[in-house]
PDB file of N, CA and C in Angstrom:
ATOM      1  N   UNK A   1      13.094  16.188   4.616  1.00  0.00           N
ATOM      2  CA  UNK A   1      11.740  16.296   4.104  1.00  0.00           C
ATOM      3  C   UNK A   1      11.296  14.999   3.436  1.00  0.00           C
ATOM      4  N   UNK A   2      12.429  14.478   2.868  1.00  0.00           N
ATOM      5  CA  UNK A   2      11.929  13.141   2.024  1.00  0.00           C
ATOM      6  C   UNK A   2      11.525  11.999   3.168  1.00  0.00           C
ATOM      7  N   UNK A   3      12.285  11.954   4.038  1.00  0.00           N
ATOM      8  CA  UNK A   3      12.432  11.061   5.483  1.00  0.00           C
ATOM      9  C   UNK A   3      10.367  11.074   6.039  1.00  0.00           C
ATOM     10  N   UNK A   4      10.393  12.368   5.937  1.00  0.00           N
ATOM     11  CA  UNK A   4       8.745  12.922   6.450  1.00  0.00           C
ATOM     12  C   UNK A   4       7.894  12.332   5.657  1.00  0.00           C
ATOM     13  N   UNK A   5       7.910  12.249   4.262  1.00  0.00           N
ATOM     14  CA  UNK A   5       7.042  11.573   3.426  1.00  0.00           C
ATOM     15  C   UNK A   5       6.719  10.582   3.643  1.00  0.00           C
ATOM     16  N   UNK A   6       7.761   9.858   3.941  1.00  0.00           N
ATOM     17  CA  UNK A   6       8.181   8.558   3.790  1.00  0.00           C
ATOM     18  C   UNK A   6       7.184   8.554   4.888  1.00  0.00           C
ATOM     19  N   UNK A   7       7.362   8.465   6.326  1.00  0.00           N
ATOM     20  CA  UNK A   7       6.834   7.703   7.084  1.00  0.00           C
ATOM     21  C   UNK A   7       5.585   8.136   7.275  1.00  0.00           C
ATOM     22  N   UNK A   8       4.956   9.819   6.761  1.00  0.00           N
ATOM     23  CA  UNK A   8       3.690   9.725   6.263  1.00  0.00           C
ATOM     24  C   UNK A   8       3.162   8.568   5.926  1.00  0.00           C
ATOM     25  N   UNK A   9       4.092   7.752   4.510  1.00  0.00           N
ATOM     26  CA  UNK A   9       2.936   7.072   3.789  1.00  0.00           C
ATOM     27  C   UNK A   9       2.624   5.697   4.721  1.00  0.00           C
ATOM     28  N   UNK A  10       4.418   5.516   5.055  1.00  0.00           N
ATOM     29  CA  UNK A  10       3.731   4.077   6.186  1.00  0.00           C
ATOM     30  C   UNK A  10       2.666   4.272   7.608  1.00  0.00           C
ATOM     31  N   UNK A  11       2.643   5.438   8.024  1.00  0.00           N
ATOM     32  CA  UNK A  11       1.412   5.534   8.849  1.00  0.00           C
ATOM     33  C   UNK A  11       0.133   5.556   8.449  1.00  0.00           C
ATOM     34  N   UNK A  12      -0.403   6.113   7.050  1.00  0.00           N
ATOM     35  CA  UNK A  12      -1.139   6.006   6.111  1.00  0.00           C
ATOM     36  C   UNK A  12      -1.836   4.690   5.761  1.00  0.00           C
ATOM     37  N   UNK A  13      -0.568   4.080   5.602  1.00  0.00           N
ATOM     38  CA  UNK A  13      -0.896   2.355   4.817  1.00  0.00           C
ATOM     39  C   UNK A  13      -1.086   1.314   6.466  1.00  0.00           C
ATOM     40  N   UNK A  14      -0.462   1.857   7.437  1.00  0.00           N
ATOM     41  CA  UNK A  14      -0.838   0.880   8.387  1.00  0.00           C
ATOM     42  C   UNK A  14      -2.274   1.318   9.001  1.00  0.00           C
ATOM     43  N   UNK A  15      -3.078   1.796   8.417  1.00  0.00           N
ATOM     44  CA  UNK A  15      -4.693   2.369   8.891  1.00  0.00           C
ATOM     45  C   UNK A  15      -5.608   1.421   8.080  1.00  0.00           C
ATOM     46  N   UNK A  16      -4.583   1.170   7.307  1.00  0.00           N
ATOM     47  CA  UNK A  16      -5.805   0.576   5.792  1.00  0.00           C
ATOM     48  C   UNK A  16      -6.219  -0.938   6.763  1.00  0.00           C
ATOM     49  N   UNK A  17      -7.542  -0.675   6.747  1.00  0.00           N
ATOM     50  CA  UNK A  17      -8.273  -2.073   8.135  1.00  0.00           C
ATOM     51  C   UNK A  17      -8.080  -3.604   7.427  1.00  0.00           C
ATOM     52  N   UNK A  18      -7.790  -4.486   7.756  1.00  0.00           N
ATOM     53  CA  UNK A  18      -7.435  -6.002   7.181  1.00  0.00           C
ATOM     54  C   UNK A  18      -8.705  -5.951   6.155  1.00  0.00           C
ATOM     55  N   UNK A  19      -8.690  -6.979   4.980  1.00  0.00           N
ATOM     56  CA  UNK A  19     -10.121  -7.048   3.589  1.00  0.00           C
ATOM     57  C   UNK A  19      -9.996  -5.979   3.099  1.00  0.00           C
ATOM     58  N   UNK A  20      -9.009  -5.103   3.248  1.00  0.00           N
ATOM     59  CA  UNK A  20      -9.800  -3.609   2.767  1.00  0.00           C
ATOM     60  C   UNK A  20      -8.308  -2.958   1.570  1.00  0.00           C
ATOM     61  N   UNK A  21      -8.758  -2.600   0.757  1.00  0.00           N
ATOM     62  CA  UNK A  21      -7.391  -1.531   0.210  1.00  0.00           C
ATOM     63  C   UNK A  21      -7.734  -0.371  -0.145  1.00  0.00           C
ATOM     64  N   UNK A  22      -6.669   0.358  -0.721  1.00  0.00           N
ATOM     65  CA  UNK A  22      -6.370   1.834  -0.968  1.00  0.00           C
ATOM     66  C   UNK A  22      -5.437   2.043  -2.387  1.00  0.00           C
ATOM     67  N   UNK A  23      -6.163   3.006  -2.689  1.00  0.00           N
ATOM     68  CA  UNK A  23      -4.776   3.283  -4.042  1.00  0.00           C
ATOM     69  C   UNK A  23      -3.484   4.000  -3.960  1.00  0.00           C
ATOM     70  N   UNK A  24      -2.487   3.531  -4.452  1.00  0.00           N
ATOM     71  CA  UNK A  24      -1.365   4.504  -4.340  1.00  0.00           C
ATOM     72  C   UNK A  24      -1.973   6.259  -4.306  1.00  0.00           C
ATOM     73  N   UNK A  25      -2.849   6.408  -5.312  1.00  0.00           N
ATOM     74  CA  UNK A  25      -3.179   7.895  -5.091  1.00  0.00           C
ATOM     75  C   UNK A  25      -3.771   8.323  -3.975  1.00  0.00           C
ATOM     76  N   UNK A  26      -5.081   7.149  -3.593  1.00  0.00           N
ATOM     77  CA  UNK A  26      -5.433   7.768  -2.157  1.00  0.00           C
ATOM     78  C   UNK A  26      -4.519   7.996  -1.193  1.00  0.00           C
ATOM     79  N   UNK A  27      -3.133   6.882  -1.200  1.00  0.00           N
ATOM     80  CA  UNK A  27      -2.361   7.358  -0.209  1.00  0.00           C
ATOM     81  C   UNK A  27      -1.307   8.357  -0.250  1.00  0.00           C
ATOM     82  N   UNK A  28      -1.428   8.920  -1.742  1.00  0.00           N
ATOM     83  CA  UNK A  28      -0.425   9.567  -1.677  1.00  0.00           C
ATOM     84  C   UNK A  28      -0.943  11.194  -1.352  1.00  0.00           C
ATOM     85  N   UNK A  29      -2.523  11.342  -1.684  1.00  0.00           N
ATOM     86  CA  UNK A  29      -3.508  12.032  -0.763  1.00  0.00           C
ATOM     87  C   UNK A  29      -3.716  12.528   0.107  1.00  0.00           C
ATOM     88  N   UNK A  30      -3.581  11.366   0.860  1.00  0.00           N
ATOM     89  CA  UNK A  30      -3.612  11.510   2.714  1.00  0.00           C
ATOM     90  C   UNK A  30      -2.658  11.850   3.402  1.00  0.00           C
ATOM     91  N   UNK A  31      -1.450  11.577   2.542  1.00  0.00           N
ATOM     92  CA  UNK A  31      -0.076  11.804   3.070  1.00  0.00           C
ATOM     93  C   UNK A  31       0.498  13.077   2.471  1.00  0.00           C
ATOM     94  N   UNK A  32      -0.544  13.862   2.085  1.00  0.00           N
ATOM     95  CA  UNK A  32       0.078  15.061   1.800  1.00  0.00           C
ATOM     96  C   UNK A  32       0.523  15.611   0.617  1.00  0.00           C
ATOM     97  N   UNK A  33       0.801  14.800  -0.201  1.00  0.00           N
ATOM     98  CA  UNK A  33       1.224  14.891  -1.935  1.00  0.00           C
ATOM     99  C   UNK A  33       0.852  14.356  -2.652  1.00  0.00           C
ATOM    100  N   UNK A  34      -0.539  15.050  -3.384  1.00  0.00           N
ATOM    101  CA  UNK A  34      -1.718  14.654  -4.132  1.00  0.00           C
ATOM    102  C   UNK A  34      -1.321  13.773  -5.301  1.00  0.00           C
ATOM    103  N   UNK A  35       0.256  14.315  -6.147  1.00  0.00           N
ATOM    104  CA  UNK A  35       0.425  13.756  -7.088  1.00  0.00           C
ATOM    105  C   UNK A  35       1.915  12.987  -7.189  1.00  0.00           C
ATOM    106  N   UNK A  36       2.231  12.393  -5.654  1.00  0.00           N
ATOM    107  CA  UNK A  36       2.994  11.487  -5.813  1.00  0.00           C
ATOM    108  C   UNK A  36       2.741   9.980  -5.373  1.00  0.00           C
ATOM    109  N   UNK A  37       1.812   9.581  -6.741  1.00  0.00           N
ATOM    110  CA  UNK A  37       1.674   8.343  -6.451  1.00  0.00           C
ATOM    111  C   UNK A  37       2.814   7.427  -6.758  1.00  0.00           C
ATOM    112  N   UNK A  38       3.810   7.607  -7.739  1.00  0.00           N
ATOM    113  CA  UNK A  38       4.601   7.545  -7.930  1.00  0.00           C
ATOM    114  C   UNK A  38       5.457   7.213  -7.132  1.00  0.00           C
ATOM    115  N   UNK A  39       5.578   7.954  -6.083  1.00  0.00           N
ATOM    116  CA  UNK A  39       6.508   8.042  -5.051  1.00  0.00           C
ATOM    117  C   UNK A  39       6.501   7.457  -4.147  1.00  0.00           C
ATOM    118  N   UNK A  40       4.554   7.220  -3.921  1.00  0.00           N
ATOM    119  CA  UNK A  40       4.539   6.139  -2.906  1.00  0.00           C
ATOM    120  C   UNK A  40       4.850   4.658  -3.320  1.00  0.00           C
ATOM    121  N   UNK A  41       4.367   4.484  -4.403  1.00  0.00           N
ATOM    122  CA  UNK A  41       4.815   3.144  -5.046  1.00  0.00           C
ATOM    123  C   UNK A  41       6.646   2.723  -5.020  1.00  0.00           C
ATOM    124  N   UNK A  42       7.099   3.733  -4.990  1.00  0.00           N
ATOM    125  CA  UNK A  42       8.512   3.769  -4.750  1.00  0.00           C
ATOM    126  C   UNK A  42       9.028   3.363  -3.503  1.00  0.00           C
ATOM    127  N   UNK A  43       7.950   3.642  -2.880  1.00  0.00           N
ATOM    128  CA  UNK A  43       8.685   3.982  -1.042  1.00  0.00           C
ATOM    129  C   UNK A  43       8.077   2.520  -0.577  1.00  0.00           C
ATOM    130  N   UNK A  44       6.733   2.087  -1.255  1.00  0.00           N
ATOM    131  CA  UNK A  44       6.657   0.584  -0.844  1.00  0.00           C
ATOM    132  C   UNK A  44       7.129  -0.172  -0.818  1.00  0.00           C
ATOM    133  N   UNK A  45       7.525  -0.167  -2.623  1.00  0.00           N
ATOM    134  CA  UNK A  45       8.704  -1.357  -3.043  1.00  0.00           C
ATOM    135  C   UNK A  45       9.723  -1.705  -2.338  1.00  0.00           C
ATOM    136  N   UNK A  46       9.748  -0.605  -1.357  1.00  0.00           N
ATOM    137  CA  UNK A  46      11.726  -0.437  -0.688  1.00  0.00           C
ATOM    138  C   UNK A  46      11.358  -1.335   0.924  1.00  0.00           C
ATOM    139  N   UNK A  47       9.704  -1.461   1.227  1.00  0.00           N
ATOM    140  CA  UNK A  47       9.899  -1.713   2.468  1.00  0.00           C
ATOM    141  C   UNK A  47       9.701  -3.103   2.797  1.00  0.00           C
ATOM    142  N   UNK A  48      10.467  -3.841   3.643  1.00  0.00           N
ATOM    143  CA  UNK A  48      10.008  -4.857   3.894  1.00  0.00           C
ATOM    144  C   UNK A  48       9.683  -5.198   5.571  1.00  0.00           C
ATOM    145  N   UNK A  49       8.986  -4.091   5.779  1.00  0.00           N
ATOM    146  CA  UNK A  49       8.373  -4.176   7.911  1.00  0.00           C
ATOM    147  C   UNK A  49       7.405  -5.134   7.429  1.00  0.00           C
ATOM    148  N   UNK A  50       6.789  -6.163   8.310  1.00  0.00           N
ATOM    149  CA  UNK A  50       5.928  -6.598   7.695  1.00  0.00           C
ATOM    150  C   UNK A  50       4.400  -6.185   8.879  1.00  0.00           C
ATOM    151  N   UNK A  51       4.972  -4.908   9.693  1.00  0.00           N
ATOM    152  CA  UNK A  51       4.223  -4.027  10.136  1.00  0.00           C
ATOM    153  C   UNK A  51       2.988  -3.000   8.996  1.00  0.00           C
ATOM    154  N   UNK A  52       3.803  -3.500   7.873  1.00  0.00           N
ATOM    155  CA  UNK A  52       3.205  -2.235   7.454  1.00  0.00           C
ATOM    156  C   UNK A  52       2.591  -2.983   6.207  1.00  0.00           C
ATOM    157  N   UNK A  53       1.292  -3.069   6.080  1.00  0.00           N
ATOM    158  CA  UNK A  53       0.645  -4.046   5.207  1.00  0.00           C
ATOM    159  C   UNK A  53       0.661  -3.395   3.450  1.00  0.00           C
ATOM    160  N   UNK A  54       2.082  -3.336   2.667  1.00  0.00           N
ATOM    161  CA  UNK A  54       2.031  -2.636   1.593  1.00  0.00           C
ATOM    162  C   UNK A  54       1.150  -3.326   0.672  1.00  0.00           C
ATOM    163  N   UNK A  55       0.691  -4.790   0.687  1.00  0.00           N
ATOM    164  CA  UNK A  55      -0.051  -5.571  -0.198  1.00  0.00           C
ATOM    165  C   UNK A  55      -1.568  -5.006   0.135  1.00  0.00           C
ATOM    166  N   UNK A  56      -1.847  -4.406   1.041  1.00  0.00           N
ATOM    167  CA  UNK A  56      -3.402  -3.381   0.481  1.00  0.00           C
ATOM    168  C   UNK A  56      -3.180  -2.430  -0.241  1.00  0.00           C
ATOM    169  N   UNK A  57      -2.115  -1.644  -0.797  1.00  0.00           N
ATOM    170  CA  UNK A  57      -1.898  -0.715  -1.697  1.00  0.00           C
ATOM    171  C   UNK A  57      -2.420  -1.257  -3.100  1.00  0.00           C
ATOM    172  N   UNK A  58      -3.404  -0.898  -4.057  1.00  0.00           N
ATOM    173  CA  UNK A  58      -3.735  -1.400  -4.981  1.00  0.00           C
ATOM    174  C   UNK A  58      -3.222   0.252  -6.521  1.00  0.00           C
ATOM    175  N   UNK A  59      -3.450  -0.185  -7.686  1.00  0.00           N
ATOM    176  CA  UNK A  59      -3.543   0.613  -8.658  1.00  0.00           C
ATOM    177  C   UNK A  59      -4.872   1.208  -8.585  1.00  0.00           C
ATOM    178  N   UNK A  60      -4.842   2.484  -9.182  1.00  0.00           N
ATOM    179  CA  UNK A  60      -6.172   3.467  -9.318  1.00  0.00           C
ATOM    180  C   UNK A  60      -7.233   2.587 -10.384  1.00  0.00           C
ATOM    181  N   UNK A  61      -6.760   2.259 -11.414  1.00  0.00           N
ATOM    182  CA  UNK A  61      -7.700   1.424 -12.686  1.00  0.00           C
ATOM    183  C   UNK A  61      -7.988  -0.714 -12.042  1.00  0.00           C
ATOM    184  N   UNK A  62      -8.072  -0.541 -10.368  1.00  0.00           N
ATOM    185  CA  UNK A  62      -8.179  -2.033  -9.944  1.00  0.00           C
ATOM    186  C   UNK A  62      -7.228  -2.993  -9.935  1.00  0.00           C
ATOM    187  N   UNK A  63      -6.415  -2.439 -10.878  1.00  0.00           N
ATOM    188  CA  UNK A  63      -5.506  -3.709 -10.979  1.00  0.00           C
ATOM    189  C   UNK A  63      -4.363  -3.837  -9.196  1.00  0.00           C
ATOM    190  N   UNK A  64      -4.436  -4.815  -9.105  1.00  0.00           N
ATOM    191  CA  UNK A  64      -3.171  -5.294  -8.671  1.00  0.00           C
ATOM    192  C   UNK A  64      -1.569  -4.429  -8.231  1.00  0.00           C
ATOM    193  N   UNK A  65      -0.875  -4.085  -9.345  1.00  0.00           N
ATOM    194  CA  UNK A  65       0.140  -3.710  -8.529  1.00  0.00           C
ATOM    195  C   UNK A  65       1.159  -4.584  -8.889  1.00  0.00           C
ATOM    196  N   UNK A  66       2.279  -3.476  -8.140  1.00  0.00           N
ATOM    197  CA  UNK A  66       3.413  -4.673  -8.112  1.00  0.00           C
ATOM    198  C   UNK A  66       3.571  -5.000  -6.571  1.00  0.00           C
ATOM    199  N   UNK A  67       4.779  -5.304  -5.760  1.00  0.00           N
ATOM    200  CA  UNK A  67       4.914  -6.167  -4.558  1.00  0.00           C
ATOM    201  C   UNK A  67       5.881  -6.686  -4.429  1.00  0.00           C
ATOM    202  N   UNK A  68       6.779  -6.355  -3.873  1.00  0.00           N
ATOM    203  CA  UNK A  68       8.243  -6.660  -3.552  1.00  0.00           C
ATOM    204  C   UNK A  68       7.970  -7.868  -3.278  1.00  0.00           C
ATOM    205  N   UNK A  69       6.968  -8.367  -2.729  1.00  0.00           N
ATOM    206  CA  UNK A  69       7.551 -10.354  -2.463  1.00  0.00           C
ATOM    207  C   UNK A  69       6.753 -11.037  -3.222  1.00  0.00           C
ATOM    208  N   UNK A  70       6.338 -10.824  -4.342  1.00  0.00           N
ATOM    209  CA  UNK A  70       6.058 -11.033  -5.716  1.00  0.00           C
ATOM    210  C   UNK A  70       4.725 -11.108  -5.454  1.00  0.00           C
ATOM    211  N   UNK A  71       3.924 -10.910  -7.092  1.00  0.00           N
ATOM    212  CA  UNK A  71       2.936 -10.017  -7.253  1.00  0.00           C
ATOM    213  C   UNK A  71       1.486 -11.437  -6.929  1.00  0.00           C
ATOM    214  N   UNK A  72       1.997 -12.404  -6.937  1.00  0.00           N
ATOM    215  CA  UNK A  72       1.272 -13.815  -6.515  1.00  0.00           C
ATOM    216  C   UNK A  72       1.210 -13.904  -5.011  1.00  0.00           C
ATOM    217  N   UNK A  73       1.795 -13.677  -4.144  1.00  0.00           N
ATOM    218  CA  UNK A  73       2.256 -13.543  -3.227  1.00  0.00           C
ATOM    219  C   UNK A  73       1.079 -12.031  -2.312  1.00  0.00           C
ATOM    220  N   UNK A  74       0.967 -11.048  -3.119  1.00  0.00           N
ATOM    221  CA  UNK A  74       0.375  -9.934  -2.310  1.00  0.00           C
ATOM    222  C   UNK A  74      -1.473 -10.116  -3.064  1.00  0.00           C
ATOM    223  N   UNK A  75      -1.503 -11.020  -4.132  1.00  0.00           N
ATOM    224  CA  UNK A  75      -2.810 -11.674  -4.155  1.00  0.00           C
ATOM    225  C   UNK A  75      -3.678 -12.899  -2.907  1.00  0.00           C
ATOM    226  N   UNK A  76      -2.280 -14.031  -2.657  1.00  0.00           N
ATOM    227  CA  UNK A  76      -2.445 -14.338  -1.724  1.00  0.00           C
ATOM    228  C   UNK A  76      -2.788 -13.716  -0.166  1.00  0.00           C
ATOM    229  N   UNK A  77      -2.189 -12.699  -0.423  1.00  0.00           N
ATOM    230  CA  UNK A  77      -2.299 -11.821   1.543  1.00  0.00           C
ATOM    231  C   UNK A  77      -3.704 -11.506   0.923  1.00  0.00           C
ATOM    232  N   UNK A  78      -4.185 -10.660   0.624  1.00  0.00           N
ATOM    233  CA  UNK A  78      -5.353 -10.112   0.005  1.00  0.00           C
ATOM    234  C   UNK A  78      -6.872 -11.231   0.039  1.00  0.00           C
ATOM    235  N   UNK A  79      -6.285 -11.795  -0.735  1.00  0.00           N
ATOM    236  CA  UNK A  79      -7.585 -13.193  -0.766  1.00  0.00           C
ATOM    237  C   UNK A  79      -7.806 -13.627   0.548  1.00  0.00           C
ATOM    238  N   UNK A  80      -6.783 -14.048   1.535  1.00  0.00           N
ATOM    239  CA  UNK A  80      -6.347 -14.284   2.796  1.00  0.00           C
ATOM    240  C   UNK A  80      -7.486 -13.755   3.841  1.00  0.00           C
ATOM    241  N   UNK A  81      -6.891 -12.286   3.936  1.00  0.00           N
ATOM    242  CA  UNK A  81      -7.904 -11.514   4.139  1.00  0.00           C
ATOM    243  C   UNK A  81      -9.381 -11.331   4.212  1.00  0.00           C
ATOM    244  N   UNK A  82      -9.688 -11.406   3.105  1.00  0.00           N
ATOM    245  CA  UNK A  82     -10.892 -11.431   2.711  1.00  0.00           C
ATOM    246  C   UNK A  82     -11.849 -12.185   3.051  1.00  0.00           C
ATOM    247  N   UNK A  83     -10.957 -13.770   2.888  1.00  0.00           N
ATOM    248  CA  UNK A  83     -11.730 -14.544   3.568  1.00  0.00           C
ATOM    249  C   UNK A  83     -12.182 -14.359   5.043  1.00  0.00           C
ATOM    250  N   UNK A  84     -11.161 -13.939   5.549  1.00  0.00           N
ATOM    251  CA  UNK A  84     -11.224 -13.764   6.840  1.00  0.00           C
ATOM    252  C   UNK A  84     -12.008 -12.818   7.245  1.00  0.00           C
ATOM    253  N   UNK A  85     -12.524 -12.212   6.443  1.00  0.00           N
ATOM    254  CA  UNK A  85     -13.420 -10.681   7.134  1.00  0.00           C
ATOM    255  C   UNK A  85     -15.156 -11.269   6.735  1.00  0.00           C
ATOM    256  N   UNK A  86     -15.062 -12.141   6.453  1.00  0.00           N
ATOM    257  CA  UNK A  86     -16.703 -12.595   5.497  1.00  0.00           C
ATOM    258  C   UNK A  86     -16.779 -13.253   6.990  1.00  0.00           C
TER     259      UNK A  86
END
């Protein structure tokens, strides 16, 4: 069951369209378990596909986040982005 979550959330997070993010809660939402944002933040930290764009995952209050390949690093992908969608 935990296995199921899991790749819930990475099918979830690979929808999120390039410029664009989502909150751990929205995804933890969509994926079925309203109140494990927690959990998804857990299951990000652990991944490193670089299929699966965890640096659009943002905090509910705007902020940032953390980011397994450091938190400068998933500002950069982001800004990146952005530019690229203008």
């Amino acid at each position: 069951m935990k296995g199921d979550f899991k790749e819930k959330v990475f099918e979830v997070v690979k929808k999120i369209p390039k410029g664009k993010t989502a909150t751990y809660k929205e995804v933890a939402v969509l994926s079925g378990r309203p109140r494990a944002w927690r959990a998804v933040g857990n299951i990000l930290n652990k991944n490193f596909n670089p299929k699966i764009p965890c640096h659009r995952v943002i905090r509910s209050d705007g902020k940032i986040g953390g980011y397994n390949r450091g938190v400068a690093r998933k500002i950069s992908l982001l800004a990146g982005e952005l530019e690229h969608s203008l």
